[in-house]
C-alpha atoms as a PDB file:
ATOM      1  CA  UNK A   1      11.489   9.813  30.493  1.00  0.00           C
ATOM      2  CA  UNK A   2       8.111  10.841  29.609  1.00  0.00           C
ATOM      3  CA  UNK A   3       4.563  10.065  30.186  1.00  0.00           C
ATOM      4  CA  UNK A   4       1.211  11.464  29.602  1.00  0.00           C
ATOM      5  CA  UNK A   5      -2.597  10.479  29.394  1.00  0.00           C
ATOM      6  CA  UNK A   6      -5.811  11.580  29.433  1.00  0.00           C
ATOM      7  CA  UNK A   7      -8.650  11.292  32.203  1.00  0.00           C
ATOM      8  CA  UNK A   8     -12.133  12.268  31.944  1.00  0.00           C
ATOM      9  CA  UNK A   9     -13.578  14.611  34.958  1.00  0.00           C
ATOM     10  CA  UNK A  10     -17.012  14.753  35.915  1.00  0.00           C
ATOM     11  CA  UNK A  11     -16.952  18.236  36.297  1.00  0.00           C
ATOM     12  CA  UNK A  12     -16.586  21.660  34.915  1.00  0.00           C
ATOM     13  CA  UNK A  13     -13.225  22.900  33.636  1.00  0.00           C
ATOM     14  CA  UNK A  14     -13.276  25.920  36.059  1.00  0.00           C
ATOM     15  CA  UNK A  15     -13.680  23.251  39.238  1.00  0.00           C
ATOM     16  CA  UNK A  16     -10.778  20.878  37.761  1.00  0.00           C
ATOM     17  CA  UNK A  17      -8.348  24.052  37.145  1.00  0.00           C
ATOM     18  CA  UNK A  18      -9.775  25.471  40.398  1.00  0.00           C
ATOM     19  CA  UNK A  19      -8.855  22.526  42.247  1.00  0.00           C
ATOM     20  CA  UNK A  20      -5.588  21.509  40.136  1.00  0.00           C
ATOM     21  CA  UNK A  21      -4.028  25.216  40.731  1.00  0.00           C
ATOM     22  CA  UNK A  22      -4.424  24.998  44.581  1.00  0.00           C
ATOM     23  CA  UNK A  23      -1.479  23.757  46.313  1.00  0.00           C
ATOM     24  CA  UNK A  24      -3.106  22.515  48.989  1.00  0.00           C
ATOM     25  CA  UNK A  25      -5.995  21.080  47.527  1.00  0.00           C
ATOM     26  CA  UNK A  26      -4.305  19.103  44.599  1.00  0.00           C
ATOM     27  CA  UNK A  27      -1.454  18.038  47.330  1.00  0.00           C
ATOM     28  CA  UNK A  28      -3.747  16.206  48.781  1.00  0.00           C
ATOM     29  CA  UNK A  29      -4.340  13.752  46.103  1.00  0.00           C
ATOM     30  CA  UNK A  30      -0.757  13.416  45.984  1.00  0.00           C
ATOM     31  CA  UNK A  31       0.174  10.384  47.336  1.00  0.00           C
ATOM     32  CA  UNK A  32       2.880  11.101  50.496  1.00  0.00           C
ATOM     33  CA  UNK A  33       3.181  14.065  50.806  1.00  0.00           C
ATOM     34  CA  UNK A  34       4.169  15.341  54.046  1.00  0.00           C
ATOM     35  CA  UNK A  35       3.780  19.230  53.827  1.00  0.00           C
ATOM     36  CA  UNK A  36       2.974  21.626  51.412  1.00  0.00           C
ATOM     37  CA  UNK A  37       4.235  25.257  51.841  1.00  0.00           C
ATOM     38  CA  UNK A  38       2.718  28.046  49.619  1.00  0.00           C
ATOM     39  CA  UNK A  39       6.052  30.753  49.159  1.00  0.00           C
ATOM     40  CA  UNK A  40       3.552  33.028  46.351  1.00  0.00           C
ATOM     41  CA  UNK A  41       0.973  32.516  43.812  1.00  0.00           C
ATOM     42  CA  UNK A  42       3.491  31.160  41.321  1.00  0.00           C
ATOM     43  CA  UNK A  43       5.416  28.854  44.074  1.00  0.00           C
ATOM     44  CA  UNK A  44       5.157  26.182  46.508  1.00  0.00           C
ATOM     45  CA  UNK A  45       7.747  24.128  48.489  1.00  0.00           C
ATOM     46  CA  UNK A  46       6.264  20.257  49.295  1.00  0.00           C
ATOM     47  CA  UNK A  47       8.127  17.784  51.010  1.00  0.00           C
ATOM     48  CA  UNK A  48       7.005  13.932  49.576  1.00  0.00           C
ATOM     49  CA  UNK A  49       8.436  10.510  51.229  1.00  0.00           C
ATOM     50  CA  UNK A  50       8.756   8.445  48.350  1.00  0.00           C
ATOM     51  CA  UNK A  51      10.676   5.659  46.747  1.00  0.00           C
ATOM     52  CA  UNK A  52      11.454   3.422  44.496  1.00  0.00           C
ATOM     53  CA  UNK A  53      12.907  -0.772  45.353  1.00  0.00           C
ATOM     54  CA  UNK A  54      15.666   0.545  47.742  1.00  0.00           C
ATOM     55  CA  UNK A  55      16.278   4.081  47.211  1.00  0.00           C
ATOM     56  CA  UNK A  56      13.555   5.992  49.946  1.00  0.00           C
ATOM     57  CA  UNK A  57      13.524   9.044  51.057  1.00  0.00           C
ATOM     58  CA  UNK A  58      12.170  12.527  51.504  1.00  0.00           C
ATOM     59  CA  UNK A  59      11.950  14.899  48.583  1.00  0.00           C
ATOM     60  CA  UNK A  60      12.290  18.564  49.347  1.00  0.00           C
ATOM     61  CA  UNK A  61      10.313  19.769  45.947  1.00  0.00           C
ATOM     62  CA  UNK A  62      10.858  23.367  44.468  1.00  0.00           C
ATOM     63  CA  UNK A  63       7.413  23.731  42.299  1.00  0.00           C
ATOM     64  CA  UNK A  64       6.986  26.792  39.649  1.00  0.00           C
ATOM     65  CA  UNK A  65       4.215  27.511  37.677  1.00  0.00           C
ATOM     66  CA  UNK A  66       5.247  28.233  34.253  1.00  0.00           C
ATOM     67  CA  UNK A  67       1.899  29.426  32.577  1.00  0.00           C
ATOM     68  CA  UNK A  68      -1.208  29.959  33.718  1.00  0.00           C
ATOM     69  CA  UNK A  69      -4.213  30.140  31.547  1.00  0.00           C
ATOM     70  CA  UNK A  70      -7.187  29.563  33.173  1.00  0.00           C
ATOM     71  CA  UNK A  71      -9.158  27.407  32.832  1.00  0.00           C
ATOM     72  CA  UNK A  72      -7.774  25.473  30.114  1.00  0.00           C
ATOM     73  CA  UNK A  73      -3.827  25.207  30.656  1.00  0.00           C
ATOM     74  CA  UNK A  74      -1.165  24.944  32.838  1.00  0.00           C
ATOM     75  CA  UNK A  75       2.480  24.238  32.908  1.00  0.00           C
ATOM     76  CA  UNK A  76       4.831  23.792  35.758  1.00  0.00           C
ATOM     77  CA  UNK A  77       8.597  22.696  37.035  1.00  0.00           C
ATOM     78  CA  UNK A  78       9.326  20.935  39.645  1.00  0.00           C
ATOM     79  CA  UNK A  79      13.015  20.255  41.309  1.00  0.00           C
ATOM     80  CA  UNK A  80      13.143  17.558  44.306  1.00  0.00           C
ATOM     81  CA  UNK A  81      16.154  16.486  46.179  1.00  0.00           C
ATOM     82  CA  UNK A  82      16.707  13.724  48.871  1.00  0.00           C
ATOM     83  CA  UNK A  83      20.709  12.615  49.662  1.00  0.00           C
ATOM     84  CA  UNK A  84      22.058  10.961  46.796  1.00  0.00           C
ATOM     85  CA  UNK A  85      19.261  11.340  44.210  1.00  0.00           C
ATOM     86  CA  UNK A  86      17.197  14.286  42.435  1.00  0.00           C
ATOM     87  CA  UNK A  87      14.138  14.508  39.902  1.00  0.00           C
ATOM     88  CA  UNK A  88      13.260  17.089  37.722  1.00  0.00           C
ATOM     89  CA  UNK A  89      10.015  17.397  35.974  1.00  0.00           C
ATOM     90  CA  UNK A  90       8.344  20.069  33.287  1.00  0.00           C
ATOM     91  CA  UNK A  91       4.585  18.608  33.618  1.00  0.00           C
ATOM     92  CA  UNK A  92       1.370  20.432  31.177  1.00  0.00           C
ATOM     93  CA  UNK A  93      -1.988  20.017  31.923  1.00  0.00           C
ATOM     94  CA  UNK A  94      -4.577  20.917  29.615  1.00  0.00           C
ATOM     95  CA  UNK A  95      -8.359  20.942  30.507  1.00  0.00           C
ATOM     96  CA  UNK A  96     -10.936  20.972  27.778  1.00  0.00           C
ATOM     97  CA  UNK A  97     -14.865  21.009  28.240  1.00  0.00           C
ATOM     98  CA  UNK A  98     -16.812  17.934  27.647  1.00  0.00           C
ATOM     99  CA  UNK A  99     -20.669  17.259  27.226  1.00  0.00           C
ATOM    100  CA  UNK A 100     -21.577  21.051  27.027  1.00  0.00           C
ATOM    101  CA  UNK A 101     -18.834  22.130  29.923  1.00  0.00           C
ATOM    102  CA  UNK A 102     -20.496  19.665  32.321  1.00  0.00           C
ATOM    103  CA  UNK A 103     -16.954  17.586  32.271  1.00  0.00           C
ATOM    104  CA  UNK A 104     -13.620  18.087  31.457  1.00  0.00           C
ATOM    105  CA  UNK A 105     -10.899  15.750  29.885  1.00  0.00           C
ATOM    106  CA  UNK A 106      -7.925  16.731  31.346  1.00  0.00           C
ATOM    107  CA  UNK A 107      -4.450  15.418  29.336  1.00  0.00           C
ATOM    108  CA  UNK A 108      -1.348  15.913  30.683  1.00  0.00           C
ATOM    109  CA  UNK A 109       2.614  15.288  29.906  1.00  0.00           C
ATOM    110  CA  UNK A 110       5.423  14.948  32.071  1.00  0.00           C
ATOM    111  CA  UNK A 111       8.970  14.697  31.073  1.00  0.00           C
ATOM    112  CA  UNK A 112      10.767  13.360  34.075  1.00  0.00           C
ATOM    113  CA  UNK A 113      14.989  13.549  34.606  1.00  0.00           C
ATOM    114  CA  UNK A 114      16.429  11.326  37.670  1.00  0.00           C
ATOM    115  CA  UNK A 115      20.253  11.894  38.523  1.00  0.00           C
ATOM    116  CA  UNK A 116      21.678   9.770  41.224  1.00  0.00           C
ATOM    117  CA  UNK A 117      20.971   6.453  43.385  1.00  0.00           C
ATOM    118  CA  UNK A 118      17.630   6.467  42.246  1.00  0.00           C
ATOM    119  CA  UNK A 119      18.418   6.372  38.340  1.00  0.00           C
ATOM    120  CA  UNK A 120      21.025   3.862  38.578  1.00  0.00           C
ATOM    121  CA  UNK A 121      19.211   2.087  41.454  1.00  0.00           C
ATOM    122  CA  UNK A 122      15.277   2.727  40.672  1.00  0.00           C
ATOM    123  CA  UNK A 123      14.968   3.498  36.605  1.00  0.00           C
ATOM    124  CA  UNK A 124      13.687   0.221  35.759  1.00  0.00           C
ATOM    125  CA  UNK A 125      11.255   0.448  38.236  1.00  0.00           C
ATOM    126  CA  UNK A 126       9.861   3.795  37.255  1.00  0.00           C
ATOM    127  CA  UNK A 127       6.925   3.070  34.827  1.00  0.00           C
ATOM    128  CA  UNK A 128       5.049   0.837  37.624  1.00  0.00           C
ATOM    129  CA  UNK A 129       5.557   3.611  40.180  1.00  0.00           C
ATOM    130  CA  UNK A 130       3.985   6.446  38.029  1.00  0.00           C
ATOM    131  CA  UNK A 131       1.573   4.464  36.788  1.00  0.00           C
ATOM    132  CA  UNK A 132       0.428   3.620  40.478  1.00  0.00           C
ATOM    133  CA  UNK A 133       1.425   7.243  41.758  1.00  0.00           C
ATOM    134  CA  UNK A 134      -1.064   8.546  38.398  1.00  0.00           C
ATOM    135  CA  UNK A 135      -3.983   6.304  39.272  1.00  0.00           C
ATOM    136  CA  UNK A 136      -4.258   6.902  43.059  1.00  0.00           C
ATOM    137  CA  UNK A 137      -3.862  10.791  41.684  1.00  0.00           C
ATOM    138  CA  UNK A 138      -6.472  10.796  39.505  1.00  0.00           C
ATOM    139  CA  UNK A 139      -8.893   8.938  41.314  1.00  0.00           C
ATOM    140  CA  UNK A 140      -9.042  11.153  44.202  1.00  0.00           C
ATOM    141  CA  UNK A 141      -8.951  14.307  42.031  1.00  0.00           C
ATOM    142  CA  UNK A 142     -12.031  12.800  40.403  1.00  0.00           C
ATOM    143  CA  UNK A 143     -13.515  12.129  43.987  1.00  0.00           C
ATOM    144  CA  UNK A 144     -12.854  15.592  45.312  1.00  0.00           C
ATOM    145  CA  UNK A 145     -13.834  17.729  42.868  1.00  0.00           C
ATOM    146  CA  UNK A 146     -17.385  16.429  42.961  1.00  0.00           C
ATOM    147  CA  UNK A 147     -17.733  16.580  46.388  1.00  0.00           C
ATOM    148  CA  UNK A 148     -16.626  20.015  46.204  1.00  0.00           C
END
């Protein structure tokens, strides 16, 4: 599956990549997740309790950058496992300035692979989820970064 769209920050690139590259800063605009472990620059380990109709469960994540450019771009993978199901996802983020540099539209793409309970169990019930998962994201990235 894939999905992608565009949001409009209120603030400079540099803040949104600043914030967007920090594990523990964009984890917490990541809705449930439960810990966030930083193994080097270019990896993290989170653990998220999520699920979809009946399939719930804890997701031990593997996340990899892939390429950093700052501030404009930035490409990851990310493997999660929880009994019976896994996700896999190759997600790119670009940031361009807006109004001068004073805000930044940030478009993204995600191509998302489920294996298991949850894509027999949960696939048609996907789209709602991200698109609930993507605006809780977004609106506390938007929040955060101009408080910061």
């Amino acid at each position: 599956m894939q999905f992608s769209g565009t949001h409009r920050i209120e603030a400079t690139p540099q803040e949104v990549w600043s914030f967007v590259t920090d594990p523990k800063g964009v984890s917490s605009c990541v809705p449930d997740v439960q810990s966030i472990e930083t193994i080097s620059p270019e990896q993290f380990k989170a653990v998220v309790k999520a699920g979809l109709g009946p399939v719930r469960g804890k997701f031990n994540f593997d996340i990899h950058w892939k390429e950093l450019t700052e501030p404009s771009l930035a490409r990851m993978s990310a493997q999660g496992k929880t009994p019976g199901s896994a996700v896999t996802m190759d997600t790119v983020m670009t940031l361009t300035p807006l109004d001068g540099g004073a805000a930044t539209e940030l478009s993204w793409t995600a191509d998302v692979v489920v294996h298991g309970m949850i894509a027999s169990v949960g696939a048609r019930l996907m789209n709602g989820f991200v698109e609930k998962q993507t605006e809780q994201f977004f609106g506390c990235l938007s929040g955060k970064v101009k408080a910061v």
